[in-house]
Protein backbone atom coordinates (compact mmCIF):
# COMPACT_ATOMS: atom_id res chain seq x y z
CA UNK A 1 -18.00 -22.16 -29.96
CA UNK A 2 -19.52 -21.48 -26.46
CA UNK A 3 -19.75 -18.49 -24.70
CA UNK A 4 -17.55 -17.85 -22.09
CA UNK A 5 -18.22 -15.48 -19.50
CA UNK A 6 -16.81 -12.26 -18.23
CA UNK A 7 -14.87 -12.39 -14.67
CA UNK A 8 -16.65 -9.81 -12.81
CA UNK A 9 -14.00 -7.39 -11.15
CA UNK A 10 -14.56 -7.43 -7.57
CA UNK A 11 -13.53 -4.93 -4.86
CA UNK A 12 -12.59 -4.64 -1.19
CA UNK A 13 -13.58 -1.98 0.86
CA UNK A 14 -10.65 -0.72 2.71
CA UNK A 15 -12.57 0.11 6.21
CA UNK A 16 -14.95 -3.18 6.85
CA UNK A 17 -13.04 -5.77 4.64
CA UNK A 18 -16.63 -6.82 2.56
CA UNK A 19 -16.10 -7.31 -0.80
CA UNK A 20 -18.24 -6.13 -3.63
CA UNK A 21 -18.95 -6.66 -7.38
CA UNK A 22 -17.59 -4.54 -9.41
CA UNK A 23 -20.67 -2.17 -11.29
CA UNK A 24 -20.85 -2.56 -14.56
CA UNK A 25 -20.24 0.01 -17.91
CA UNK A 26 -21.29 -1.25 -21.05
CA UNK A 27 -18.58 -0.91 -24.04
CA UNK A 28 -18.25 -1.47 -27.27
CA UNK A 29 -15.40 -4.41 -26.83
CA UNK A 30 -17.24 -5.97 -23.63
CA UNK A 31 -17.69 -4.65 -20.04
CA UNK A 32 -15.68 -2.36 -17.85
CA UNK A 33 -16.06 -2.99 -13.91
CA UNK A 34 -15.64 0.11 -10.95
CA UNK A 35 -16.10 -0.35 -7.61
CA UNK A 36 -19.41 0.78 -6.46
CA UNK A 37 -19.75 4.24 -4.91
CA UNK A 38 -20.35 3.30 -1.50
CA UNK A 39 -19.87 0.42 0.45
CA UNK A 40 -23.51 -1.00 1.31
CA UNK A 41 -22.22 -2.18 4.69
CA UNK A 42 -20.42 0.85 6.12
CA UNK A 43 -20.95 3.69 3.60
CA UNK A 44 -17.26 4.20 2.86
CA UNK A 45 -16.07 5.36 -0.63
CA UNK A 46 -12.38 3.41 -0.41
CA UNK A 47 -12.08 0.19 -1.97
CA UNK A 48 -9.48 -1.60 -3.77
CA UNK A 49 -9.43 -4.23 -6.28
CA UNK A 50 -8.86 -7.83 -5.21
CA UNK A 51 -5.90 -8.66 -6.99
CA UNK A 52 -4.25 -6.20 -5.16
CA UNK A 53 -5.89 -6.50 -1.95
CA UNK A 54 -2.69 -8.08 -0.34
CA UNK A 55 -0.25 -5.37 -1.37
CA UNK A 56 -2.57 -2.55 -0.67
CA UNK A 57 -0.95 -1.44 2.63
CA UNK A 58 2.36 -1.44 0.92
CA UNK A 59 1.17 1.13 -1.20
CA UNK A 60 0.82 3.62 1.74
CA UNK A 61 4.96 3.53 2.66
């Protein structure tokens, strides 16, 4: 059986739109992604998972 890869989580930061990898936290049943701490282009802290990158404004209402 080959070994398939992980998807790596990415994330979209809310202010400037560039998206990062998710950083990664070793576990016992595989990885767990977060978005990084700052985002390397314009320093903010908000970011938001891809998948729900289209309904994030809805989320707001």
């Amino acid at each position: 059986m080959s070994h398939v890869p992980e998807h790596v989580e990415m994330f979209v930061c809310t202010n400037c739109q560039v998206v990062h990898a998710g950083s990664v936290a070793e576990m016992e049943d595989g990885h767990q992604f977060s978005a990084p701490d700052r985002c390397g282009a314009c320093e903010s802290t908000e970011f938001v998972a891809t998948e729900r990158w289209a309904y994030h404004g809805d989320e707001q209402e």
